[in-house]
C-alpha atoms as a PDB file:
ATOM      1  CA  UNK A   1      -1.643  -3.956  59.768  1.00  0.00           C
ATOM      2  CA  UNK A   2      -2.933  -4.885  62.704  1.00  0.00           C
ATOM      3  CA  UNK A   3      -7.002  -5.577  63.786  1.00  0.00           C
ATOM      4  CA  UNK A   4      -8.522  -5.015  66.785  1.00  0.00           C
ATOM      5  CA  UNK A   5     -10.988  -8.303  67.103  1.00  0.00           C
ATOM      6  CA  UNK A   6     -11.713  -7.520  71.413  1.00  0.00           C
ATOM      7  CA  UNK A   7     -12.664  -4.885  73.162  1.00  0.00           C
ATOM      8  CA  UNK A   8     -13.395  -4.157  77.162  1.00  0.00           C
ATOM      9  CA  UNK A   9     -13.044  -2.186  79.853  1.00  0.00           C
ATOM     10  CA  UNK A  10     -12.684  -3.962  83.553  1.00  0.00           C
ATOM     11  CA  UNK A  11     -12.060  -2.473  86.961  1.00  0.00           C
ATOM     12  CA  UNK A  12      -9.114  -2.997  88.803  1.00  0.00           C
ATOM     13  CA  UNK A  13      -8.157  -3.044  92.471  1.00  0.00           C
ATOM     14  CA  UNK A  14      -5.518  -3.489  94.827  1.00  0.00           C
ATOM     15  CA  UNK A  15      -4.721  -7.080  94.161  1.00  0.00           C
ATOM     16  CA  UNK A  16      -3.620  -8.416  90.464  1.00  0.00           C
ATOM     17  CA  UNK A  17      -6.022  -9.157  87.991  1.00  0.00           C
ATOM     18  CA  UNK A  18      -5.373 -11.004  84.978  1.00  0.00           C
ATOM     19  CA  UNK A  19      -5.721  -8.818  81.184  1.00  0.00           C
ATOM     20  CA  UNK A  20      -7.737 -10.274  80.112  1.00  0.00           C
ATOM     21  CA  UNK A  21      -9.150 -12.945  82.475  1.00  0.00           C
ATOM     22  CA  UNK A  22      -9.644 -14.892  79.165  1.00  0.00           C
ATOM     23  CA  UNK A  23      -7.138 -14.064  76.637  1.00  0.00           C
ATOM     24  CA  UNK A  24      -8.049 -14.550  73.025  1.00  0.00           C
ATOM     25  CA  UNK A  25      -6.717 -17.720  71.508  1.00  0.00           C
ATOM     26  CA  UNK A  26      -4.221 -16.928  68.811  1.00  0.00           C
ATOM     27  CA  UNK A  27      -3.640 -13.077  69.550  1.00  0.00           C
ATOM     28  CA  UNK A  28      -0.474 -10.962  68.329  1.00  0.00           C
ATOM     29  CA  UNK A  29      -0.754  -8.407  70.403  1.00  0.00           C
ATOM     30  CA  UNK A  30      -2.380  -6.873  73.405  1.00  0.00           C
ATOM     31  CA  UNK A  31      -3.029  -3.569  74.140  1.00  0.00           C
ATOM     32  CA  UNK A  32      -4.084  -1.681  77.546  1.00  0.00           C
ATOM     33  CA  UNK A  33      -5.267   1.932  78.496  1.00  0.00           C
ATOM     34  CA  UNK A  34      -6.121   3.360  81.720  1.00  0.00           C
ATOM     35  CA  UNK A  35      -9.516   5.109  81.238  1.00  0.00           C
ATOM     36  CA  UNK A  36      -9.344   5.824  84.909  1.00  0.00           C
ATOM     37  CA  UNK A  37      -7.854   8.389  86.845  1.00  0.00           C
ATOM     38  CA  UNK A  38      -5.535   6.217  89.212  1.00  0.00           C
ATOM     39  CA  UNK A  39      -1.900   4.398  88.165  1.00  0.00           C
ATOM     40  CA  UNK A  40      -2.123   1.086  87.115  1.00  0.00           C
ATOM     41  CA  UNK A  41       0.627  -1.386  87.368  1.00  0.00           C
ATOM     42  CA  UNK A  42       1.208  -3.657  84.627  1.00  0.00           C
ATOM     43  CA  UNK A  43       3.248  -7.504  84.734  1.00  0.00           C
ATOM     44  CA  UNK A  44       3.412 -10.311  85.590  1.00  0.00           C
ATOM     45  CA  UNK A  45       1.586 -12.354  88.077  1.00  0.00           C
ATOM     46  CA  UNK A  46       3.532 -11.188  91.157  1.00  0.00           C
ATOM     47  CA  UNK A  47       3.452  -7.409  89.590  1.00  0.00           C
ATOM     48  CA  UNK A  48       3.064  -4.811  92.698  1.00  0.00           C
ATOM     49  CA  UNK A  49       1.982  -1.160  92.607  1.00  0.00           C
ATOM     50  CA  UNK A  50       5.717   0.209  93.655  1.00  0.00           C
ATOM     51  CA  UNK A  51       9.537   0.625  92.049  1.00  0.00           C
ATOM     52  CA  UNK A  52      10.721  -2.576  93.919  1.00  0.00           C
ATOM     53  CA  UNK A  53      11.904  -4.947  91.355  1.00  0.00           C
ATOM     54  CA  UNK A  54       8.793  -6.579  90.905  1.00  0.00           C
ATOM     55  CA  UNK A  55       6.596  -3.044  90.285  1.00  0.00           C
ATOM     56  CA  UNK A  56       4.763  -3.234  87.435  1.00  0.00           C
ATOM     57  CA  UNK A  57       5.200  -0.529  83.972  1.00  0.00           C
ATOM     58  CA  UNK A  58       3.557   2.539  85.537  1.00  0.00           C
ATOM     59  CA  UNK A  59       0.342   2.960  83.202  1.00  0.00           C
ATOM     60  CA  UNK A  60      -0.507   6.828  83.986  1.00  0.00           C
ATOM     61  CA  UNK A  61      -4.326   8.107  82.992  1.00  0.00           C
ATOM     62  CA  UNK A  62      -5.210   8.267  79.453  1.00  0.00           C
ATOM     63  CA  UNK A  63      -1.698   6.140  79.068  1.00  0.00           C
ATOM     64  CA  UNK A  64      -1.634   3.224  76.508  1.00  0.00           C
ATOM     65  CA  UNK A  65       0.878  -0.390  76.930  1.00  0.00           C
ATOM     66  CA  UNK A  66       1.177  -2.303  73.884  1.00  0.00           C
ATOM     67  CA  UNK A  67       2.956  -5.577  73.309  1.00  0.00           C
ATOM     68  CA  UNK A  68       3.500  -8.423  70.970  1.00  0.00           C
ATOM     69  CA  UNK A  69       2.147 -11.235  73.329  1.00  0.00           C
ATOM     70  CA  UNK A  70       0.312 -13.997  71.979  1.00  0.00           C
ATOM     71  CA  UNK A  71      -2.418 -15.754  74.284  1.00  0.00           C
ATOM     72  CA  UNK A  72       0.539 -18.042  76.078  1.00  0.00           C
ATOM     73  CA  UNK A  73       1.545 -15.038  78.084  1.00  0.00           C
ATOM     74  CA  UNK A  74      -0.360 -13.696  80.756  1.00  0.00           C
ATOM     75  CA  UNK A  75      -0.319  -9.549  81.567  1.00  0.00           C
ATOM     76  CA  UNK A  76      -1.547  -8.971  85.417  1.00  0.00           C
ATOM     77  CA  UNK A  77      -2.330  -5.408  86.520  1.00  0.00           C
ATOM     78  CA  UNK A  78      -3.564  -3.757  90.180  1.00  0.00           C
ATOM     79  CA  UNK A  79      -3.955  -0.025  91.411  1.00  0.00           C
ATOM     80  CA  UNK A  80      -1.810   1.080  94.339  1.00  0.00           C
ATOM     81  CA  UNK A  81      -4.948   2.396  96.067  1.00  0.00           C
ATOM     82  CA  UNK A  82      -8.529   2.286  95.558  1.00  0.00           C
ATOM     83  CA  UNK A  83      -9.898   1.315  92.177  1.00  0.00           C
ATOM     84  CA  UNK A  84      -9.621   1.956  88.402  1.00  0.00           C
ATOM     85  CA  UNK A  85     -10.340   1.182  84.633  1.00  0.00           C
ATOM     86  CA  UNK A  86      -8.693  -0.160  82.195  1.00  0.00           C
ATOM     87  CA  UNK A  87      -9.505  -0.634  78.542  1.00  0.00           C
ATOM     88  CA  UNK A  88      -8.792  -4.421  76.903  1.00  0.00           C
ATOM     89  CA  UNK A  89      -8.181  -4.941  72.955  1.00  0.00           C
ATOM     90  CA  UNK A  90      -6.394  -7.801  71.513  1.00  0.00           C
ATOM     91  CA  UNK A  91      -5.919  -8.846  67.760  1.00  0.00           C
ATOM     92  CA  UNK A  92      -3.782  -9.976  65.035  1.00  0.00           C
END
């Protein structure tokens, strides 16, 4: 069982932001939703909002991304136009 020991919500624009800017030392997993109404692209740090080969996991509205990455790794995400939310939680 897992335990959810973060929680946020942060904007995103057109240029990659880190999730979150400060991970939590000694995570297991992290786990995004978009809250807003826009795409969000999800990464790495060169992640773009497109299908090229670095375009990010299309995170659709009201769409969840889960994955077993401890605090080492870094997940970037941006919008492909104007601005959105995304919901944070990390835990072990």
């Amino acid at each position: 069982m897992y335990i959810i020991l973060t929680s946020q919500i942060i904007s995103l624009g057109i240029t990659p932001s880190k999730l979150p800017s400060s991970p939590l030392v000694g995570r297991d997993f992290v786990l995004l939703q978009n809250v807003g109404t826009g795409t969000i692209y999800v990464g790495n740090t060169f992640v773009t909002a497109d299908t090229a080969g670095t375009g990010g996991y299309q995170l659709l509205p009201s769409g969840e991304w889960i994955a077993a990455y401890e605090s080492n790794v870094d997940v970037y995400g941006l919008m492909s136009a104007g601005s959105g939310q995304v919901l944070i939680q990390e835990g072990k």
